[in-house]
Protein backbone atom coordinates (compact mmCIF):
# COMPACT_ATOMS: atom_id res chain seq x y z
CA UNK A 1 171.07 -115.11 25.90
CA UNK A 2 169.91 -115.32 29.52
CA UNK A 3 169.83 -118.86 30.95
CA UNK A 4 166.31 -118.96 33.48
CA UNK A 5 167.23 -120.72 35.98
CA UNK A 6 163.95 -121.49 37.56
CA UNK A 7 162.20 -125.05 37.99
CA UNK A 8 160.41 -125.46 34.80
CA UNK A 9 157.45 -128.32 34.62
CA UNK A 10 155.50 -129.91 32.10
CA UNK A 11 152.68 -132.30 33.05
CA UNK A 12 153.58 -132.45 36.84
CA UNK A 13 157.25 -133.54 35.86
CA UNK A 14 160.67 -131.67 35.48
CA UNK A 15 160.88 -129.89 31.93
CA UNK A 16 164.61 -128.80 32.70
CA UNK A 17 166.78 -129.73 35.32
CA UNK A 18 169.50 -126.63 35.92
CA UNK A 19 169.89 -126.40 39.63
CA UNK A 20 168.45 -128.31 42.85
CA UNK A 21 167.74 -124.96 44.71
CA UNK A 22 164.09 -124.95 44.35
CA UNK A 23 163.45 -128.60 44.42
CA UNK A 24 161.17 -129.80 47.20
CA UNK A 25 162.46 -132.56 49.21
CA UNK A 26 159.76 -134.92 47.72
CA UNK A 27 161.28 -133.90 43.93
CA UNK A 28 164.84 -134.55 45.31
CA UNK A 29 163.87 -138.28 46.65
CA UNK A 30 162.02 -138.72 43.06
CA UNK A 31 165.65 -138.24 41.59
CA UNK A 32 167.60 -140.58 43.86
CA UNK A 33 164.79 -143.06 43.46
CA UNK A 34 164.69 -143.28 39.49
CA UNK A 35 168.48 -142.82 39.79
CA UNK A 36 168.70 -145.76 42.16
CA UNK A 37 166.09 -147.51 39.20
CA UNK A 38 168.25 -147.13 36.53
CA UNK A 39 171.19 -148.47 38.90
CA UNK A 40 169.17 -152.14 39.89
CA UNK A 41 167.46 -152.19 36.57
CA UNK A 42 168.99 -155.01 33.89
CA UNK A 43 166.19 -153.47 31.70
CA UNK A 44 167.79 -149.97 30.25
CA UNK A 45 165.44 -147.76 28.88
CA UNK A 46 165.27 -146.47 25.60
CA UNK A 47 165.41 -142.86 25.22
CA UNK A 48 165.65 -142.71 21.65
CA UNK A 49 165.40 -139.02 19.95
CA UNK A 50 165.75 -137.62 23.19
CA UNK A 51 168.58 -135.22 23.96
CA UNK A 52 170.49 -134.53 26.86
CA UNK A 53 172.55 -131.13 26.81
CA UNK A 54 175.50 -130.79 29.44
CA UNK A 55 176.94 -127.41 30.22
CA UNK A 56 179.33 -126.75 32.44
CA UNK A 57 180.93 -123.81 33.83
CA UNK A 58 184.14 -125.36 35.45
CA UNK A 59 186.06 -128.02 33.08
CA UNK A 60 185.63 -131.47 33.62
CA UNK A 61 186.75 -134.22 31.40
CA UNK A 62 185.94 -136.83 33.45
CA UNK A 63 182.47 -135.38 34.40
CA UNK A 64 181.73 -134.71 30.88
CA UNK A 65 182.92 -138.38 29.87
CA UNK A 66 180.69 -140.16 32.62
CA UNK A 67 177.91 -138.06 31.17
CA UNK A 68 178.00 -139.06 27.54
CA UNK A 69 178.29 -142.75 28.36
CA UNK A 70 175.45 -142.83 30.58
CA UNK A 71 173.55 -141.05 27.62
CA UNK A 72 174.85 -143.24 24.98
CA UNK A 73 173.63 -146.33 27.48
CA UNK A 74 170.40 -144.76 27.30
CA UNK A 75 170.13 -144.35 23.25
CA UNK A 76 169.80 -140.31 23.95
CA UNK A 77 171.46 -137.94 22.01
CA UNK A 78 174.35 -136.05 23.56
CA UNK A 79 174.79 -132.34 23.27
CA UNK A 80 178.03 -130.66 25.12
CA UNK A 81 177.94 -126.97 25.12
CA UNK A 82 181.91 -125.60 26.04
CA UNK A 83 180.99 -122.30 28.03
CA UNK A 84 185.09 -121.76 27.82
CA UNK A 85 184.91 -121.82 23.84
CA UNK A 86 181.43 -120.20 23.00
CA UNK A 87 180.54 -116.79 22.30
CA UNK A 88 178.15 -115.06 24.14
């Protein structure tokens, strides 16, 4: 399966989020600002049948870990995908 890499969009916003290399600077200041949202906000949103998928190529437990509880905090489902253990 070949991964594509490329900035995907769907209705003006990010569709998949794989790499920052073709991000415009105004995309990369929309991150840090929802980012620094989520950080002042008591409110936590409710992402609820949502699901966030981590893959990593380099093994991380505490990476991974940090991951799924910030998913968890946000009711979203959490898919990890091993690269070291899956098939290709």
């Amino acid at each position: 399966m070949k991964i594509n890499h490329e900035i995907q969009f769907k209705n003006n916003k990010l569709k998949h989020f794989l790499n920052i290399k073709n991000l415009s600077k105004l995309h990369i200041l929309d991150i840090i600002n929802k980012a620094e949202q989520f950080h002042d906000n008591k409110e936590i949103p409710n992402y609820t049948g949502r699901v966030v998928a981590s893959l990593f190529f380099e093994p991380s437990t505490r990476t991974k870990t940090t991951f799924e509880l910030a998913t968890k905090k946000i009711s979203a489902d959490f898919i990890n995908i091993d690269i070291s253990n899956s098939s290709t």
